[in-house]
N, C-alpha and C. Protein backbone atom coordinates (compact mmCIF):
# COMPACT_ATOMS: atom_id res chain seq x y z
N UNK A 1 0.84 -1.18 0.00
CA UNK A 1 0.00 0.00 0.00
C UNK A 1 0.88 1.24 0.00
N UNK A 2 0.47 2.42 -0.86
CA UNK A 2 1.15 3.57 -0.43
C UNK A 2 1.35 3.97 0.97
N UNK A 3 2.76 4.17 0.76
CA UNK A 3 3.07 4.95 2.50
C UNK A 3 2.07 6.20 2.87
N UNK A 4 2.38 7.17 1.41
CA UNK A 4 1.78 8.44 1.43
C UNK A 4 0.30 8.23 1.61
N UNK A 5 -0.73 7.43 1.02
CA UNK A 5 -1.38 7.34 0.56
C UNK A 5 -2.03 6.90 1.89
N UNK A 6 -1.57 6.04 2.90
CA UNK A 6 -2.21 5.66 3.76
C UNK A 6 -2.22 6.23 5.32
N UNK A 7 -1.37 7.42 4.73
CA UNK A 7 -1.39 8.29 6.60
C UNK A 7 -2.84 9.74 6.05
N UNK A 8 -3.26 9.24 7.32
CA UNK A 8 -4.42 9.89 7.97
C UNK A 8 -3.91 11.73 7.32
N UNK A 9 -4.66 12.59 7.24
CA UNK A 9 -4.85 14.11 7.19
C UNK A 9 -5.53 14.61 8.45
N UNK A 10 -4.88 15.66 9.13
CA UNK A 10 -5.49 16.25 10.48
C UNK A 10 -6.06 17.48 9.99
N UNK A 11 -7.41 17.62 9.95
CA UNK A 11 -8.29 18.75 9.77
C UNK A 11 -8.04 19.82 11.01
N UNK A 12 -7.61 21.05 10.90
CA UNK A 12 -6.88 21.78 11.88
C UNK A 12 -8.98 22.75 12.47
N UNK A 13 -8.88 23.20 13.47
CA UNK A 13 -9.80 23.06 14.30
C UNK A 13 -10.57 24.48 13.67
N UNK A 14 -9.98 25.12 12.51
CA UNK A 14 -10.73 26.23 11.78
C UNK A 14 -11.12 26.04 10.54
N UNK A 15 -10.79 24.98 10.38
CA UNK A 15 -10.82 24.14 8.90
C UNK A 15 -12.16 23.46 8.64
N UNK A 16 -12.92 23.46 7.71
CA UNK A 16 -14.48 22.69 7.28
C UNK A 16 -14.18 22.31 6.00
N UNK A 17 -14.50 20.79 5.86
CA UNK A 17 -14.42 20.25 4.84
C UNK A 17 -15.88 19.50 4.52
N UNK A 18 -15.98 19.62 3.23
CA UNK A 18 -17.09 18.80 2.80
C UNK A 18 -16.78 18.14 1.28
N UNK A 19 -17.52 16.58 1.90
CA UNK A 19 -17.08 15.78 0.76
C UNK A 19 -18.74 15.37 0.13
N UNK A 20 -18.45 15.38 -1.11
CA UNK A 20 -19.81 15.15 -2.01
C UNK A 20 -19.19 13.82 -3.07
N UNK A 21 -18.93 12.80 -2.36
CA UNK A 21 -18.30 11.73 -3.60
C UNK A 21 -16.83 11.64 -4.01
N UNK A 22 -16.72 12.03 -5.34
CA UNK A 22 -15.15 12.63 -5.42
C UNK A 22 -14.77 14.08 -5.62
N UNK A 23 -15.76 14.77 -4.96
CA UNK A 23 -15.98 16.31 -4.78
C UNK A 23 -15.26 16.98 -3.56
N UNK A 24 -14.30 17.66 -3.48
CA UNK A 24 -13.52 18.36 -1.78
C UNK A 24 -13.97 19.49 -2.03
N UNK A 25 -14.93 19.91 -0.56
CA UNK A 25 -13.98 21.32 -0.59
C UNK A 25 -13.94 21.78 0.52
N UNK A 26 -12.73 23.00 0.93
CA UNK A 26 -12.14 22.66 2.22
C UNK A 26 -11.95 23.98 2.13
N UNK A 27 -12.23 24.96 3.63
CA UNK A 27 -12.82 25.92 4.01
C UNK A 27 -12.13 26.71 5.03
N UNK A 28 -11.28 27.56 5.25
CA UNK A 28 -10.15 27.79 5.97
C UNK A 28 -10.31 29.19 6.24
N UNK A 29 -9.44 29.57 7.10
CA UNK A 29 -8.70 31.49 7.37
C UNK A 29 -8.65 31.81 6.21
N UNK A 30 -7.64 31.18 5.19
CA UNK A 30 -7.34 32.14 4.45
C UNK A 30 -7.81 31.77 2.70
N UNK A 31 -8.90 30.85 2.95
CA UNK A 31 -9.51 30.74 1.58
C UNK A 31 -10.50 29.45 1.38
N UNK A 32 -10.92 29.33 0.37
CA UNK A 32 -11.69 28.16 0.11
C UNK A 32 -11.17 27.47 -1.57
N UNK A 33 -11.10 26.36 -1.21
CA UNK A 33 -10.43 25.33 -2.66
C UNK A 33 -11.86 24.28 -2.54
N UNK A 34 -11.32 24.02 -4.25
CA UNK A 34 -12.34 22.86 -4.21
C UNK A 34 -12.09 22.17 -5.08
N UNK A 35 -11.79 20.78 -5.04
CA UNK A 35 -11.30 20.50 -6.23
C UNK A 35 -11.98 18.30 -6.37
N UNK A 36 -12.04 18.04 -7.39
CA UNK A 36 -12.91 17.21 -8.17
C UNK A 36 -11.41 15.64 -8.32
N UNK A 37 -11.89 14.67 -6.97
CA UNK A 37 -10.31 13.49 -7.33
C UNK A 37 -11.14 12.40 -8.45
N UNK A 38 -10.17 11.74 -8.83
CA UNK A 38 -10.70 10.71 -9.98
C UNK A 38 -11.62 9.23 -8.78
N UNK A 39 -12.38 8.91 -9.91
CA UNK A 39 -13.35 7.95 -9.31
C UNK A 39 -12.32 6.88 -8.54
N UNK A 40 -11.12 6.61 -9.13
CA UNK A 40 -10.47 5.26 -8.35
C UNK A 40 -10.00 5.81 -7.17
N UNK A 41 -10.41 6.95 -6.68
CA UNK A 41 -10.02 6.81 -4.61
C UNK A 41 -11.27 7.46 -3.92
N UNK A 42 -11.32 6.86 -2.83
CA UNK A 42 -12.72 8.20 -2.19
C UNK A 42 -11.97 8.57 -0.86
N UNK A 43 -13.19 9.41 -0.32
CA UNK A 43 -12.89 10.29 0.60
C UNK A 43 -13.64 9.56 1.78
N UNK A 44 -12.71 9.61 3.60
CA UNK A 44 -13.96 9.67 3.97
C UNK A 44 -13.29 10.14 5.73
N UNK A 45 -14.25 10.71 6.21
CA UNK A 45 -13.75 11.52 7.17
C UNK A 45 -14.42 11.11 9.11
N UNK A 46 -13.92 11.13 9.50
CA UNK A 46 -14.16 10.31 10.78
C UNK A 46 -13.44 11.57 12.22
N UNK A 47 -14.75 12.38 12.17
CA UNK A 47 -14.55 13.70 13.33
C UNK A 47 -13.15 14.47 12.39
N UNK A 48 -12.06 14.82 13.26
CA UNK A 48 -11.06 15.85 12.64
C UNK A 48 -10.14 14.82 11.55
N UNK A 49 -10.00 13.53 11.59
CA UNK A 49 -9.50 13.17 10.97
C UNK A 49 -9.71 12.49 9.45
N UNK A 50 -8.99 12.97 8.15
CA UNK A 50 -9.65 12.35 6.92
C UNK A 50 -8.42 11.36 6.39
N UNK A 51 -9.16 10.73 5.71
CA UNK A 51 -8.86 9.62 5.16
C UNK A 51 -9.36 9.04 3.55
N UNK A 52 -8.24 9.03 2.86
CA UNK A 52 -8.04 8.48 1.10
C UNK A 52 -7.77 7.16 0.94
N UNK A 53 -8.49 6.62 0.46
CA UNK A 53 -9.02 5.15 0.46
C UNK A 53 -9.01 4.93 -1.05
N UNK A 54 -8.04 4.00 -1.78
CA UNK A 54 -8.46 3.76 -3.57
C UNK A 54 -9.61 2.50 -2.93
N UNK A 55 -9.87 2.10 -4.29
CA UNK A 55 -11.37 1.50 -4.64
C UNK A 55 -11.02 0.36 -4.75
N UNK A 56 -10.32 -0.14 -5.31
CA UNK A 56 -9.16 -1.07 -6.16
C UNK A 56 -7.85 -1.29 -6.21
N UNK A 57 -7.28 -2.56 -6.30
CA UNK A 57 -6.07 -2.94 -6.65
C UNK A 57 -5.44 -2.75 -8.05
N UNK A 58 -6.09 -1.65 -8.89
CA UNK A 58 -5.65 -1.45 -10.11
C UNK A 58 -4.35 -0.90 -10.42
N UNK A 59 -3.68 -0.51 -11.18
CA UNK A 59 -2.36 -0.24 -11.20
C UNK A 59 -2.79 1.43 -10.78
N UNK A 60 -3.81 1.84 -11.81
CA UNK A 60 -3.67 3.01 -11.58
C UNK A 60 -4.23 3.92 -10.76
N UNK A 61 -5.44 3.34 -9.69
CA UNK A 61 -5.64 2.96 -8.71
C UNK A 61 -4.42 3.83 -7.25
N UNK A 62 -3.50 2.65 -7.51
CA UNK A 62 -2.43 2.97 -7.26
C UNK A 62 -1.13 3.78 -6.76
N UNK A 63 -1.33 4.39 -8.49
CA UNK A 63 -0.41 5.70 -8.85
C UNK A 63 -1.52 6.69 -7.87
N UNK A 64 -2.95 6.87 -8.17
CA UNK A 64 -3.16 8.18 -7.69
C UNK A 64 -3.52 7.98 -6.08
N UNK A 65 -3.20 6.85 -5.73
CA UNK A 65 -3.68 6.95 -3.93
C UNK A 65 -3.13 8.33 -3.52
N UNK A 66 -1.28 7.93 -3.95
CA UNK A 66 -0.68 9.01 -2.75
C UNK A 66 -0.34 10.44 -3.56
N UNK A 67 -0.90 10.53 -4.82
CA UNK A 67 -1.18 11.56 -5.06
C UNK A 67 -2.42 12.38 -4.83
N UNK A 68 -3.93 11.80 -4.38
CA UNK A 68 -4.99 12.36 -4.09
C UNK A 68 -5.05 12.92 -2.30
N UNK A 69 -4.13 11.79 -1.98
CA UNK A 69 -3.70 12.27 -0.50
C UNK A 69 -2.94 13.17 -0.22
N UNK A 70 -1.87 14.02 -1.21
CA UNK A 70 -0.94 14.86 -1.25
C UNK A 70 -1.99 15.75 -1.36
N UNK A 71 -3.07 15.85 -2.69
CA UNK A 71 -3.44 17.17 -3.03
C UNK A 71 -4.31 17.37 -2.21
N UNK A 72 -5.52 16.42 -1.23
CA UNK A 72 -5.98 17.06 -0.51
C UNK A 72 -5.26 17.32 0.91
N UNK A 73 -4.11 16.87 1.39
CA UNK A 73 -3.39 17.89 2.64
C UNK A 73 -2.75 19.12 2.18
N UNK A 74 -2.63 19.13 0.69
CA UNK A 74 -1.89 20.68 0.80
C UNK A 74 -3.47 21.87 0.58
N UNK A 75 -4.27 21.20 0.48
CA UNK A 75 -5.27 21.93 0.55
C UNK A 75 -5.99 22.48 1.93
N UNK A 76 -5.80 21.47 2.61
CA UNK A 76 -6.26 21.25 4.50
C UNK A 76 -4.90 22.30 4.74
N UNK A 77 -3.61 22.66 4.45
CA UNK A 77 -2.56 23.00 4.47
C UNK A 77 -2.61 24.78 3.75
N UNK A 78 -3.04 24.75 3.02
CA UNK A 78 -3.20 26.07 2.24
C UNK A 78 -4.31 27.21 2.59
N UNK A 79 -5.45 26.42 3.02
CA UNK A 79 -6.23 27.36 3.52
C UNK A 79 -6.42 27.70 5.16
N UNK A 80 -5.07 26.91 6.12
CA UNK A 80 -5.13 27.11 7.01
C UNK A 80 -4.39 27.99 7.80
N UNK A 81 -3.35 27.57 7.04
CA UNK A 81 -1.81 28.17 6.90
C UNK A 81 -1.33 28.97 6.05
N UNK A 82 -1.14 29.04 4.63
CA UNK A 82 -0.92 29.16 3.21
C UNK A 82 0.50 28.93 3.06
N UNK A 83 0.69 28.90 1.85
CA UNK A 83 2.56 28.68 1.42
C UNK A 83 3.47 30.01 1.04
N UNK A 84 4.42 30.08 1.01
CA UNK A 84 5.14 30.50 0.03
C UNK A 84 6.35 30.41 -0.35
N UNK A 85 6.89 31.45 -1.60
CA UNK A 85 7.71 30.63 -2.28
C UNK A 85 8.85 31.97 -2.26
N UNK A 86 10.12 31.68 -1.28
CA UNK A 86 11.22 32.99 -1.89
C UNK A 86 12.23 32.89 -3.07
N UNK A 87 12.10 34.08 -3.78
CA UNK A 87 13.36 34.44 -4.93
C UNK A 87 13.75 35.49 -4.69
N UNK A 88 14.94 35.83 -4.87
CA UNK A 88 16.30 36.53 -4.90
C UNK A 88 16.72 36.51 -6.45
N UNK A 89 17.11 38.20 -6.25
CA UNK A 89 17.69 38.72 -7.31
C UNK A 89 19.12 38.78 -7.07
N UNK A 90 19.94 38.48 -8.22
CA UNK A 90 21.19 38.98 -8.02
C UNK A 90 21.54 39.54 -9.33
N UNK A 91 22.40 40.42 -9.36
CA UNK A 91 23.01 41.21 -10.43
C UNK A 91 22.95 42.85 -10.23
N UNK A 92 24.07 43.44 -10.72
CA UNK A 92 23.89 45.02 -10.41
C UNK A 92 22.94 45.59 -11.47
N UNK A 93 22.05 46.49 -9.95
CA UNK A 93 21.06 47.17 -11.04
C UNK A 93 20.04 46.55 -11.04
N UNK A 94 19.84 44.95 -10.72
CA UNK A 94 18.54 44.30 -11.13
C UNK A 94 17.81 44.89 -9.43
N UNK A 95 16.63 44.80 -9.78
CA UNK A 95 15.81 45.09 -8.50
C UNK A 95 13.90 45.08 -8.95
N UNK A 96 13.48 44.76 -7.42
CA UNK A 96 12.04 44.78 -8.03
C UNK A 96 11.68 45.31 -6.79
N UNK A 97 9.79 46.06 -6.93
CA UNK A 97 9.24 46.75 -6.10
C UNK A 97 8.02 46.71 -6.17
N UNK A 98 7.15 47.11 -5.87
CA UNK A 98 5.86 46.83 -5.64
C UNK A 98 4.96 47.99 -5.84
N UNK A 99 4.08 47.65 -6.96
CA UNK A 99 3.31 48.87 -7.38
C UNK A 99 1.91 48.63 -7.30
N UNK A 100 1.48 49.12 -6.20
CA UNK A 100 0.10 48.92 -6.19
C UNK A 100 -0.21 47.60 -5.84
N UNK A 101 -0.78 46.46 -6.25
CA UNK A 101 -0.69 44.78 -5.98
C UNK A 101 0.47 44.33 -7.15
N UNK A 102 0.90 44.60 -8.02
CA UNK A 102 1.19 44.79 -9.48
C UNK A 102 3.00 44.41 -8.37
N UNK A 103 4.35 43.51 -9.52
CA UNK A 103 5.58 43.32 -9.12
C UNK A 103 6.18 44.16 -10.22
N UNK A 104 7.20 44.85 -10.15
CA UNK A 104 7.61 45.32 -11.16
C UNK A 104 9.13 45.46 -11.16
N UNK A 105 9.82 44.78 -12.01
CA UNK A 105 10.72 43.92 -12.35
C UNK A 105 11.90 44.66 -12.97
N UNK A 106 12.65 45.28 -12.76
CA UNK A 106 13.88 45.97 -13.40
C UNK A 106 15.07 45.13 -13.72
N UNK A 107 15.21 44.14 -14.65
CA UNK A 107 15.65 43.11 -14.94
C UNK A 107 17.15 43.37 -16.20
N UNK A 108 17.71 44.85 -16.63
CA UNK A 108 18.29 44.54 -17.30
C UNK A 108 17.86 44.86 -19.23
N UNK A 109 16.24 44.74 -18.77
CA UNK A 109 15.79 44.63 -20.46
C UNK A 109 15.70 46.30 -20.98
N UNK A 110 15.46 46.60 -21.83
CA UNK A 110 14.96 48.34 -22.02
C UNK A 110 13.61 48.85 -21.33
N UNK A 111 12.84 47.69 -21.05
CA UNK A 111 11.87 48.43 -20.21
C UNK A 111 11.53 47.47 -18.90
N UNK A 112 11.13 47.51 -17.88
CA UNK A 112 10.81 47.01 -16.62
C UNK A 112 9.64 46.15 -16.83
N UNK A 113 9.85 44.61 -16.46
CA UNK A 113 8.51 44.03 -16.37
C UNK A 113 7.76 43.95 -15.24
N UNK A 114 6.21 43.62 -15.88
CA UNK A 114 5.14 43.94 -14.51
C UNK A 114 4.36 42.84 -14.63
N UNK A 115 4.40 42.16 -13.39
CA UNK A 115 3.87 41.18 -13.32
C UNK A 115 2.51 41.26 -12.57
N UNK A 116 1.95 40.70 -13.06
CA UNK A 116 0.08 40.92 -11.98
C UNK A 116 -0.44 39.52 -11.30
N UNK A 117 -0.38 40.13 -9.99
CA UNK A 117 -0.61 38.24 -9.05
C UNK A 117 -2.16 37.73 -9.70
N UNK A 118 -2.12 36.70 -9.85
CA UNK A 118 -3.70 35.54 -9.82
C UNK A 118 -4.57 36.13 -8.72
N UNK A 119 -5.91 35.83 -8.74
CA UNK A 119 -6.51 35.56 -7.18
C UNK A 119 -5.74 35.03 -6.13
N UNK A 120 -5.93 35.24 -5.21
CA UNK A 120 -5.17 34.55 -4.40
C UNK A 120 -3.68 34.61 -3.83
N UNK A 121 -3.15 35.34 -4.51
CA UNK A 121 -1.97 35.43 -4.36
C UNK A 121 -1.26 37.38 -4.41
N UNK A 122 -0.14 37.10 -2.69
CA UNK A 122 0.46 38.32 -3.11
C UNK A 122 1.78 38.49 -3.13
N UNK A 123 2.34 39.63 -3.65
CA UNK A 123 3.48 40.08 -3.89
C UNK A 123 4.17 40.90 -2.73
N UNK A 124 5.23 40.35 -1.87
CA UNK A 124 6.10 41.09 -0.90
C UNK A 124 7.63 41.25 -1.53
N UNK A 125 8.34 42.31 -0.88
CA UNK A 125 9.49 42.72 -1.29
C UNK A 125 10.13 43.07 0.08
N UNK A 126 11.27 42.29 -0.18
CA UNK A 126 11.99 42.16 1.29
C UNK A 126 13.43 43.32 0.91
N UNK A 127 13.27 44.66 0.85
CA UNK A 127 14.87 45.77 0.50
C UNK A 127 14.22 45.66 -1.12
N UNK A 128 15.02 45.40 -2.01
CA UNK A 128 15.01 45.61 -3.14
C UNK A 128 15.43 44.02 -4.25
N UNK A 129 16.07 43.12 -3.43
CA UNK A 129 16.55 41.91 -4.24
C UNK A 129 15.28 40.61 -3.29
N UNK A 130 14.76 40.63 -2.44
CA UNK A 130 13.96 39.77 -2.15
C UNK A 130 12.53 39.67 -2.38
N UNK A 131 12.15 38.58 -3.20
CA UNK A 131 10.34 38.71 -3.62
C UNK A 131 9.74 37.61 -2.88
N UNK A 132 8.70 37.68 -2.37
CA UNK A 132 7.91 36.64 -1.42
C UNK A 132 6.52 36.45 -1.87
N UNK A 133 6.13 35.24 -2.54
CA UNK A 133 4.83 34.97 -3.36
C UNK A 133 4.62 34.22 -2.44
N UNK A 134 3.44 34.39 -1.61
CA UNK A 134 2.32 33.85 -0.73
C UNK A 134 0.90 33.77 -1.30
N UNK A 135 -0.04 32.84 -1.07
CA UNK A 135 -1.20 31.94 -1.23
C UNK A 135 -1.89 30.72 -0.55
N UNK A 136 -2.89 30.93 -0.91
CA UNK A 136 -3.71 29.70 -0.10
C UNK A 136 -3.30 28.25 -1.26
N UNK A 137 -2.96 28.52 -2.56
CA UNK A 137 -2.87 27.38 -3.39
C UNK A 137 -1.71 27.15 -3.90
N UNK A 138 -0.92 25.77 -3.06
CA UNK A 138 0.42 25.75 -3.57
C UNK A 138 0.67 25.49 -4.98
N UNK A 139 -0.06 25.27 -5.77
CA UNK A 139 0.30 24.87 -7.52
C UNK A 139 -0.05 26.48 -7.70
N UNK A 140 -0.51 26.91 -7.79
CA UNK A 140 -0.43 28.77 -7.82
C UNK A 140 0.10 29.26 -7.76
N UNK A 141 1.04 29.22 -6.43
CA UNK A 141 1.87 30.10 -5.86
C UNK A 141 3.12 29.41 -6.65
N UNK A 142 3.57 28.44 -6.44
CA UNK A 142 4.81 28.12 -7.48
C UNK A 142 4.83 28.44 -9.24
N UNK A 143 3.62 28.09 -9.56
CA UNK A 143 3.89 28.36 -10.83
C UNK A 143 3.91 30.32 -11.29
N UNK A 144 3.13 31.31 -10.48
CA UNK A 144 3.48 32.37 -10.32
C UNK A 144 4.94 32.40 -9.74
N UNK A 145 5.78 31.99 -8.70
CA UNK A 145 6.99 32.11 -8.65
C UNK A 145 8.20 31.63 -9.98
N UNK A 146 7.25 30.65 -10.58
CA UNK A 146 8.49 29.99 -12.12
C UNK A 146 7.99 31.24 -12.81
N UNK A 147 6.97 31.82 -13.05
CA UNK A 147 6.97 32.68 -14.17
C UNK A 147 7.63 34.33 -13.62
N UNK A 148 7.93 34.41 -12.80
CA UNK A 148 9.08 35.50 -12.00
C UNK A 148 10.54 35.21 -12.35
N UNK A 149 10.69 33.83 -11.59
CA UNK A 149 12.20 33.20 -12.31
C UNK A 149 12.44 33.38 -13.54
N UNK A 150 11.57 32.68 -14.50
CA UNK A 150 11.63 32.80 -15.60
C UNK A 150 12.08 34.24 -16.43
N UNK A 151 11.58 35.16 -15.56
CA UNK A 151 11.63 36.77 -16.54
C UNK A 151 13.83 36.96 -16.76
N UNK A 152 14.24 36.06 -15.50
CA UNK A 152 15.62 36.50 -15.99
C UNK A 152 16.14 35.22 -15.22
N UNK A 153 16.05 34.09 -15.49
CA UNK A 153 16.85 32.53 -14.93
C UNK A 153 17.95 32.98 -14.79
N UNK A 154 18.68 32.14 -13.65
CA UNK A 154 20.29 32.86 -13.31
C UNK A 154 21.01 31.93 -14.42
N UNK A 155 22.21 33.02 -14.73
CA UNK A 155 23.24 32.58 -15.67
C UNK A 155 23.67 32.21 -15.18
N UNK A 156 24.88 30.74 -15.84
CA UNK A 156 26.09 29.84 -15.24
C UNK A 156 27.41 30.64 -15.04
N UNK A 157 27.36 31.76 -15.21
CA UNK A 157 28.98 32.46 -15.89
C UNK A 157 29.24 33.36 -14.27
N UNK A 158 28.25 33.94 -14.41
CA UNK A 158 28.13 34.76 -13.08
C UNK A 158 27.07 35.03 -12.15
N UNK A 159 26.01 34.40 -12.53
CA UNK A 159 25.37 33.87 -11.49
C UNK A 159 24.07 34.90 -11.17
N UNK A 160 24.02 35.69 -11.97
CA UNK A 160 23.03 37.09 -12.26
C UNK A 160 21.62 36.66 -12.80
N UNK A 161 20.84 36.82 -12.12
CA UNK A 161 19.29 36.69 -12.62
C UNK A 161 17.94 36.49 -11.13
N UNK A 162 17.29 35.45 -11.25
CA UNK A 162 16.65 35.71 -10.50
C UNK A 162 16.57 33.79 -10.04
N UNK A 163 16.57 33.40 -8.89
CA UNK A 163 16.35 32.16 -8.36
C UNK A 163 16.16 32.04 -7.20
N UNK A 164 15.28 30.86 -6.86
CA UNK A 164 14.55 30.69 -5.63
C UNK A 164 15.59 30.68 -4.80
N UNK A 165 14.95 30.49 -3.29
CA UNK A 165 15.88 31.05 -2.29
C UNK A 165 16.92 29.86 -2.07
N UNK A 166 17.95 29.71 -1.46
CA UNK A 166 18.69 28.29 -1.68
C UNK A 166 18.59 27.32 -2.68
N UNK A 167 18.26 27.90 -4.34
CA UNK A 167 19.12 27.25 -4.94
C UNK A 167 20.70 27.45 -5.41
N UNK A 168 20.91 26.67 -5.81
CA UNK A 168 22.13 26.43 -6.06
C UNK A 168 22.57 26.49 -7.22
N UNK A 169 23.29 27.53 -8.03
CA UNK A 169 23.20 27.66 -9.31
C UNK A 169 24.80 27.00 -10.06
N UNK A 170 24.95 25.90 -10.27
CA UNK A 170 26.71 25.45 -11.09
C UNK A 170 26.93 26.48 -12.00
N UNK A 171 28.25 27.03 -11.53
CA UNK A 171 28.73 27.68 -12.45
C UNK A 171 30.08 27.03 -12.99
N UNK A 172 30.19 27.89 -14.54
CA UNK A 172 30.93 27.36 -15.56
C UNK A 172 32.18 28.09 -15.22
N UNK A 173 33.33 27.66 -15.86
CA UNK A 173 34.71 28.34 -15.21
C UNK A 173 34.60 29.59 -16.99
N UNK A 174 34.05 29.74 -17.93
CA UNK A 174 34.23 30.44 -19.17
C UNK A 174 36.17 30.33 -19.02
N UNK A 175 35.78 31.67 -20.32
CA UNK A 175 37.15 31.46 -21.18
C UNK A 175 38.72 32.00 -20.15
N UNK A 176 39.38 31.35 -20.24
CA UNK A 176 40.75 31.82 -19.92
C UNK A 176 41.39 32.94 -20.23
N UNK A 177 41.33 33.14 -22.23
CA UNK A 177 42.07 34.15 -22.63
C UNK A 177 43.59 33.55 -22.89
N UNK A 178 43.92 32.58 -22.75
CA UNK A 178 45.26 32.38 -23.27
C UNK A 178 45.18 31.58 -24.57
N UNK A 179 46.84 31.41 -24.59
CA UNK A 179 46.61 30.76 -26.15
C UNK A 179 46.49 31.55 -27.02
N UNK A 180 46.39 30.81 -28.37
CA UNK A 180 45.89 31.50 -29.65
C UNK A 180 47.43 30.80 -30.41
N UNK A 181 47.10 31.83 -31.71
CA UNK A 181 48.62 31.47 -32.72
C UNK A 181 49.59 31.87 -32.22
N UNK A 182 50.61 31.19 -32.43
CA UNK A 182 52.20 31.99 -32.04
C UNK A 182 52.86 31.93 -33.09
């Protein structure tokens, strides 16, 4: 049996969930999700504690136990708590700030990009090189943080652009400069 798949979810004591079949939706401080799992697992909930149960020994069955159990604790997780995701700028000159709800991105290009959060999601600025994307929905909030990264991915040469907080970027040793014809 899945490991993941078979530990219990603790409904936190501000949290309301309601299950309609393979229907969630889960009711928190800081938001409401709702989202639709495939027929091969159900739901079923016993006072604060819930529980993901597949139907079947099917293969695929299976695969989605301990993935239906992931997506509904980060949901029990998101609207209780919420996530987020830090990036850091590095390079001279690069910097971002906050306009209105709106991120706005001084990246190097001829003009400054502006990024506009989803529902759900906001934009903090920690000095001028730190951005902090917070949300109730962790597939949200990351994929708004890749499309931030994305505006300037750090280079291998020197290490200039934009990447989440403790990654780790390999850098390349580039050219020497010696040599040539004699």
């Amino acid at each position: 049996m899945s490991r993941i798949g078979k530990r219990p979810i603790t409904i936190p004591a501000k949290v309301q969930v309601a299950i309609d079949g393979t229907n969630i939706v889960v009711k928190g401080p800081k938001g409401e999700l709702s989202r639709t799992l495939r027929d091969n697992v159900s739901l079923s909930q016993e006072g604060e504690i819930l529980h993901v149960n597949r139907r079947d020994e099917t293969r695929t069955s299976k695969q989605l136990h301990g993935l239906s159990r992931t997506l509904v604790a980060n949901m029990v997780e998101g609207v209780s708590q919420g996530f987020q995701r830090r990036l850091e700028i590095q390079g001279v000159g690069y910097r971002a700030q906050l306009q209105g709800r709106n991120l706005l991105l001084n990246m190097g290009y001829s003009h400054p990009v502006q990024i506009e959060p989803p529902d759900g999601i906001q934009f903090a600025v920690e000095g001028t090189t730190n951005v902090i994307v917070s949300g109730y929905d962790k597939e949200i909030v990351g994929n708004t943080a890749a499309k931030i990264r994305a505006v300037r991915p750090p280079e291998p040469y020197k290490g200039k652009g934009i990447r989440y907080a403790g990654e780790v970027v390999r850098r390349k040793a580039g050219k020497t400069g010696k040599g040539g014809k004699k």
